[in-house]
Protein backbone atom coordinates (compact mmCIF):
# COMPACT_ATOMS: atom_id res chain seq x y z
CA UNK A 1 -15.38 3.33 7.02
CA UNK A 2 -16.59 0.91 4.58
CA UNK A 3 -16.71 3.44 2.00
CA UNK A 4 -12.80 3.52 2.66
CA UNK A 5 -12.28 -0.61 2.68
CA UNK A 6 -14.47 -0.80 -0.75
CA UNK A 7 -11.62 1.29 -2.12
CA UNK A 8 -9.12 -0.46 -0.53
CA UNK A 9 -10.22 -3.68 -1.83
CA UNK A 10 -9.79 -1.68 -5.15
CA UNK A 11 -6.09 -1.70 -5.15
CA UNK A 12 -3.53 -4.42 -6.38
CA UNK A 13 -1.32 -5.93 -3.93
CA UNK A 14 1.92 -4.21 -5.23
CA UNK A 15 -0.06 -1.06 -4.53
CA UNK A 16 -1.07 -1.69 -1.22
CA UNK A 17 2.29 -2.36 -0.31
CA UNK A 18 3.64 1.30 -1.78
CA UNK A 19 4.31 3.39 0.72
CA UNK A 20 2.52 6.48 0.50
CA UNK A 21 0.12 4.98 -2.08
CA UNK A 22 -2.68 4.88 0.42
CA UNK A 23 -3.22 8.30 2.28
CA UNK A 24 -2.88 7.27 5.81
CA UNK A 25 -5.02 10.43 7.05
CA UNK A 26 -8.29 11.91 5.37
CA UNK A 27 -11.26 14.01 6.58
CA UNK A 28 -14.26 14.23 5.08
CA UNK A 29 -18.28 15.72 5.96
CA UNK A 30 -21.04 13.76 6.69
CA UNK A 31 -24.70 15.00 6.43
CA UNK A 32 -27.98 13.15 6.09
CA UNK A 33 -29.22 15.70 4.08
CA UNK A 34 -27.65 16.82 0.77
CA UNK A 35 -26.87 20.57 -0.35
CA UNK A 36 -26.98 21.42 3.90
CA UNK A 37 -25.32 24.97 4.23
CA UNK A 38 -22.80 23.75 7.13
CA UNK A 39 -21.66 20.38 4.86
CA UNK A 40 -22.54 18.32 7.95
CA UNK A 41 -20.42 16.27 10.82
CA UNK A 42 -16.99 16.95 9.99
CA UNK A 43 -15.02 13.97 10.78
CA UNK A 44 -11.53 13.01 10.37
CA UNK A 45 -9.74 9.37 9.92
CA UNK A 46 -6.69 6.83 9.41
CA UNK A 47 -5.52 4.49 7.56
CA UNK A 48 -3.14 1.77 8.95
CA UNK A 49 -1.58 -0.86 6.95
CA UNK A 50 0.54 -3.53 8.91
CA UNK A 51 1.83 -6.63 8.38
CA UNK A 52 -0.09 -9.41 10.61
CA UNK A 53 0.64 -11.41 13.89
CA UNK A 54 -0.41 -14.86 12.75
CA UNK A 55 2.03 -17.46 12.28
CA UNK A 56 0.35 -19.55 9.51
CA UNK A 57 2.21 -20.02 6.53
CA UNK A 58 0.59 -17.64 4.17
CA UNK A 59 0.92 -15.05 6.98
CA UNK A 60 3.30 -13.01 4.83
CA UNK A 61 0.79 -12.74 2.05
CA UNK A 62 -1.75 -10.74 4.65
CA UNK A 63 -2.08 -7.66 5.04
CA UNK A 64 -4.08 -6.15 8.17
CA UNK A 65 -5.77 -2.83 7.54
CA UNK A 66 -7.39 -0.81 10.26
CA UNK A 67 -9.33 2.21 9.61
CA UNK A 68 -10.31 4.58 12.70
CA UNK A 69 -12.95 7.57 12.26
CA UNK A 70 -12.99 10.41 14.81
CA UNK A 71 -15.57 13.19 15.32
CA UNK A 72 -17.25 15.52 17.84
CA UNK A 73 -20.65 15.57 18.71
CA UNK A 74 -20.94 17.33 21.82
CA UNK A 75 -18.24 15.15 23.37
CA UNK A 76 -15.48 13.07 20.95
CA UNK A 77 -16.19 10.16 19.70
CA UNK A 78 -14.09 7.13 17.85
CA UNK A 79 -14.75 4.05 15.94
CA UNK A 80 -12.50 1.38 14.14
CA UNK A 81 -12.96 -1.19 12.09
CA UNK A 82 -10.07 -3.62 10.83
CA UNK A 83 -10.87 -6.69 7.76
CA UNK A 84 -8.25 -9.33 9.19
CA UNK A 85 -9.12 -11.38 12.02
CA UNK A 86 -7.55 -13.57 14.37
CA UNK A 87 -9.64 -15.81 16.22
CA UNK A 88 -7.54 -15.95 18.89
CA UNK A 89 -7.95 -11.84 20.12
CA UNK A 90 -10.55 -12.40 22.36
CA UNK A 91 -13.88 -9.86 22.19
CA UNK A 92 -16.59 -9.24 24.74
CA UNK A 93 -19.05 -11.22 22.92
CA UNK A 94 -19.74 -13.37 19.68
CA UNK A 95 -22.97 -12.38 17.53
CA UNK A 96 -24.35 -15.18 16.03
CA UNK A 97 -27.45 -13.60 12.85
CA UNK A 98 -29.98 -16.60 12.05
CA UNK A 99 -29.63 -17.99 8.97
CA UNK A 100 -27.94 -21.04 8.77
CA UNK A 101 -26.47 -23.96 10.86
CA UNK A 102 -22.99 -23.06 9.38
CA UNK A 103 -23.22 -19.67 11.15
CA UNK A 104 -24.42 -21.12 14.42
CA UNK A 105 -21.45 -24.06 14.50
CA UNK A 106 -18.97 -21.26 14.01
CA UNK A 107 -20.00 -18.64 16.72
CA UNK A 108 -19.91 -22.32 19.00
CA UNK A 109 -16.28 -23.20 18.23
CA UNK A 110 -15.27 -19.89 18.12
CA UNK A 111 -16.94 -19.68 21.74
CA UNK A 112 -15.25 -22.88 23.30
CA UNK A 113 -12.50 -21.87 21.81
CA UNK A 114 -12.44 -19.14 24.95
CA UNK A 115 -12.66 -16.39 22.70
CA UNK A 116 -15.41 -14.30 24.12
CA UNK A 117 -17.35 -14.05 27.84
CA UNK A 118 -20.74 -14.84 26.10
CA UNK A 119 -22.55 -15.82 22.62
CA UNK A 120 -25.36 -13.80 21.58
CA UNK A 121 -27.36 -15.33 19.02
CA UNK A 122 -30.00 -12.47 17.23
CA UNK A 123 -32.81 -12.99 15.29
CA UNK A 124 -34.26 -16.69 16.53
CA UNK A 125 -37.42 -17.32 15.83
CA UNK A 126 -39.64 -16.60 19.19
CA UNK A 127 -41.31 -19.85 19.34
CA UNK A 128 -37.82 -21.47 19.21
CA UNK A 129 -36.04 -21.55 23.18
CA UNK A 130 -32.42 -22.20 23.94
CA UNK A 131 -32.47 -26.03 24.22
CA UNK A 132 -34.52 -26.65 21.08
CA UNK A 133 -31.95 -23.98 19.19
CA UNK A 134 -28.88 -26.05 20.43
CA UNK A 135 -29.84 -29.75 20.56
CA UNK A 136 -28.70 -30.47 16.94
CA UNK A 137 -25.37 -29.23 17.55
CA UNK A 138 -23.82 -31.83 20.36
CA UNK A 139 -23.05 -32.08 23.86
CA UNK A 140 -20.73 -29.16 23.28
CA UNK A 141 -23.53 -26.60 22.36
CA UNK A 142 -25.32 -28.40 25.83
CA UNK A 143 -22.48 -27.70 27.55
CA UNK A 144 -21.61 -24.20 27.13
CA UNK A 145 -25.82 -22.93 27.09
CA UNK A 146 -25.23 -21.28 30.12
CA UNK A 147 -23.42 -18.62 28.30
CA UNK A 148 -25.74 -18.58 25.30
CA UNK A 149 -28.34 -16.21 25.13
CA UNK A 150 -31.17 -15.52 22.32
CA UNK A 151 -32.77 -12.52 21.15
CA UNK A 152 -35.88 -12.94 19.15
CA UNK A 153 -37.27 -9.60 18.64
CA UNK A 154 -35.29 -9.24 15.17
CA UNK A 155 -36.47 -9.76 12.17
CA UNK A 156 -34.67 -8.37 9.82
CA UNK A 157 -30.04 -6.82 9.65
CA UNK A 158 -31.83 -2.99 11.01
CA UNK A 159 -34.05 -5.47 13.95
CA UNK A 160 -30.48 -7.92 14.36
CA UNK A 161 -28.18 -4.40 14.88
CA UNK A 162 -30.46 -2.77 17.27
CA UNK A 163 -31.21 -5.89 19.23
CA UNK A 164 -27.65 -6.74 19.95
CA UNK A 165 -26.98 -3.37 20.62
CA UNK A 166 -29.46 -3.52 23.63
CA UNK A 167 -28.11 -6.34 24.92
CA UNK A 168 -24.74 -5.07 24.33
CA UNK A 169 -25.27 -2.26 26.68
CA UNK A 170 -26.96 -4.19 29.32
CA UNK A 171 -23.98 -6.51 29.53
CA UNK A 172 -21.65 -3.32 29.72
CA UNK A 173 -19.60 -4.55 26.67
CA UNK A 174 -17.50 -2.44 23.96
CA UNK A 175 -16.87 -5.36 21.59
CA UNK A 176 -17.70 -7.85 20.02
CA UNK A 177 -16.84 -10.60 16.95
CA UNK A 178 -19.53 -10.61 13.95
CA UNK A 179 -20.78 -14.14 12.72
CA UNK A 180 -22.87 -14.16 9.61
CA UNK A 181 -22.38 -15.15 6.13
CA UNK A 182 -19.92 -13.93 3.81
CA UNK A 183 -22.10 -12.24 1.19
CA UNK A 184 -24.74 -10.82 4.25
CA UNK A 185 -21.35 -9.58 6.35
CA UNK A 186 -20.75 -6.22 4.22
CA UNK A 187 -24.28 -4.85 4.91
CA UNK A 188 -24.42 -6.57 8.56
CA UNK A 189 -21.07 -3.97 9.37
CA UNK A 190 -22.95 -1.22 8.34
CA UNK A 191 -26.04 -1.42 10.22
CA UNK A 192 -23.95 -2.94 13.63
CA UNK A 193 -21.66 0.49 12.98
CA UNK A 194 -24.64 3.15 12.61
CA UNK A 195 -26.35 1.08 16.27
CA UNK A 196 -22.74 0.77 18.06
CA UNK A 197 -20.55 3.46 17.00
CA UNK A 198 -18.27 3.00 19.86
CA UNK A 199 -18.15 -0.64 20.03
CA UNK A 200 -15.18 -2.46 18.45
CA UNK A 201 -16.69 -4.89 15.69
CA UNK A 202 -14.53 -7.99 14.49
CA UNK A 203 -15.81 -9.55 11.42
CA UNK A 204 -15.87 -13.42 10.74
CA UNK A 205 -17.18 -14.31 7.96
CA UNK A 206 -19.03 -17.79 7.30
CA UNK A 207 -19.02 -19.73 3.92
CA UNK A 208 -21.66 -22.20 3.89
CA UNK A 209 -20.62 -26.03 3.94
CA UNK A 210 -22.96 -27.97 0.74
CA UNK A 211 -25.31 -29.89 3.27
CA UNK A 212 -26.16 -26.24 5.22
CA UNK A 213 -29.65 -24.24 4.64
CA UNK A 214 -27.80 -22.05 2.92
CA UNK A 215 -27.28 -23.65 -0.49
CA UNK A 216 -27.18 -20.74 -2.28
CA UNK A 217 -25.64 -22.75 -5.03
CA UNK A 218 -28.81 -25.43 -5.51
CA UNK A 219 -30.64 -22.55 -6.48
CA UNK A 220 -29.61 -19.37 -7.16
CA UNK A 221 -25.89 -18.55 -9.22
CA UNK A 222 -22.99 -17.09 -7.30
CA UNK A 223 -23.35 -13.80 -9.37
CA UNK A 224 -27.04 -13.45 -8.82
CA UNK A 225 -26.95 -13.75 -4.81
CA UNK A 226 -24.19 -11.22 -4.93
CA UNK A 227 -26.12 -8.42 -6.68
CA UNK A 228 -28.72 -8.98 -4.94
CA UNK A 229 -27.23 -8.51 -1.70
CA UNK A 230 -25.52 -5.59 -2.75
CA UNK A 231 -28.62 -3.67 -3.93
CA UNK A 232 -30.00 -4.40 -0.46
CA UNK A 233 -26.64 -3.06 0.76
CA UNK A 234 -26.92 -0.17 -1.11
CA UNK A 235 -30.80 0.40 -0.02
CA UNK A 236 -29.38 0.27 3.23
CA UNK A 237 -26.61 2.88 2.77
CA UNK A 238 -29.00 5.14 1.49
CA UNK A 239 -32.07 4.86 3.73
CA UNK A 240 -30.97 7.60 6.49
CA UNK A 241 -30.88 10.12 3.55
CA UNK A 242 -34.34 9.32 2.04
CA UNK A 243 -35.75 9.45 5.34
CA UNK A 244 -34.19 12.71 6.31
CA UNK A 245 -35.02 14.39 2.92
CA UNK A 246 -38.65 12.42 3.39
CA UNK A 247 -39.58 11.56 6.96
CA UNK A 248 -42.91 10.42 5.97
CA UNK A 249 -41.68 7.79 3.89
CA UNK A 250 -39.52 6.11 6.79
CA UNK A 251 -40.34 2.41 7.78
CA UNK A 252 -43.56 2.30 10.45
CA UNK A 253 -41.34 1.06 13.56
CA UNK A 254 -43.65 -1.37 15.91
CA UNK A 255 -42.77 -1.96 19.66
CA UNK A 256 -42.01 -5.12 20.34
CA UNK A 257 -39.93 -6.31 24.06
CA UNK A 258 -37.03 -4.17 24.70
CA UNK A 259 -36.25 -3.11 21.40
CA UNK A 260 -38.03 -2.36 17.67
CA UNK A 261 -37.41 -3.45 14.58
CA UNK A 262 -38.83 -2.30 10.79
CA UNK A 263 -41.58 -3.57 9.45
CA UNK A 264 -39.54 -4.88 6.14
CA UNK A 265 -38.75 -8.08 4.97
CA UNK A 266 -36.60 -10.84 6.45
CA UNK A 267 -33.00 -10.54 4.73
């Protein structure tokens, strides 16, 4: 799926508006180890293009685009992703990764904005509890704590992706809305997709306001943070085929609560 919406994001506007320009079915293999004499999982997909629901004034230069992947592995299984979001479709949950204030006072006001049953905030540091995390924010973070809940086994996107998807399951939940930054959200929807392949994941982006943590522009050049997080996007793309051509060289896992996590740097 996001090898389709990298191609998407390819096309010009007067081409994603052709009809027929964009195949709107496709089916393709997928196996972790190349040259494999059965070519792997076949799987088969669509695309939809549509124009959007939201009444804002630039709603008729939006386009939504949903792609949905089907397969069989002993029983059939689906998975969809779209790239437009309304804030207003409610999900399960919100997913809040560490990082930033910004991201934090979003997955808030998207939460008392009634959008989802429960925030889920991954990746806090474990010496770090609930009313430490949300006493900066307000009486409005104090308010709604009761429905916050931390996870602090994760330490890196692999730790974040496995630990929500834990607490995913416990809650009985099938989706969920996606809060990190906007150059971290790319590789953050591949590793939530590979632990929750049948969970419906909404992404919301975050762009950092100047007085965040995240002043990626105090110190580092747009251009430079970019490439970097794409080669760590495209370490993570390629990971599950090193390791299955090389077991040996996969990531010592350690055991840590309910869940594990890679023993790899912090994103």
């Amino acid at each position: 799926m996001i090898e389709k919406f990298e191609t998407v994001r390819l096309y010009t506007w007067d081409q994603i508006n052709t009809a027929g320009f964009i195949p709107t079915t496709f089916t393709n293999y997928y196996s972790e180890v190349p040259g494999g004499t059965n070519g792997g999982l076949k799987y088969a997909g669509t695309v939809t293009i549509a124009n959007t629901d939201l009444t804002s004034s630039y709603s008729g230069d939006m386009k939504q685009v949903t792609i949905q992947v089907t397969w069989n592995q002993g029983n059939q299984r689906t998975s969809s992703l779209s790239i437009r979001d309304d804030p207003s479709i409610p999900t399960d949950a919100i997913v809040v990764l560490t990082g930033g204030r910004s991201r934090l006072e979003t997955g808030l006001q998207l939460f008392a904005a009634g959008t989802a049953k429960k925030l889920f905030v991954s990746g806090v540091n474990q010496r770090v509890d609930r009313e430490e995390l949300l006493r900066p924010l307000g009486p409005a973070a104090q308010h709604a704590a009761c429905c916050i809940v931390l996870g602090h086994e994760a330490d890196n996107t692999v730790g974040n992706a496995r630990e929500t998807a834990t607490w995913m399951h416990e809650e009985g939940y099938r989706s969920l809305r996606l809060v990190t930054s906007w150059y971290h959200m790319l590789r953050g929807l591949l590793e939530f997709g590979r632990a929750m392949p049948q969970v419906t994941i909404t992404a919301y982006p975050v762009f950092a306001h100047p007085h965040d943590q995240e002043r990626w522009w105090s110190w580092h050049g747009p251009l430079a943070l970019i490439v970097t997080e794409y080669d760590k996007y495209l370490a993570a793309w390629v990971l599950p085929v090193l390791n299955a051509i090389n077991p040996a060289s996969a990531p010592v896992m350690r055991a840590s609560g309910t869940g594990s996590t890679a023993e790899e740097p912090r994103r």
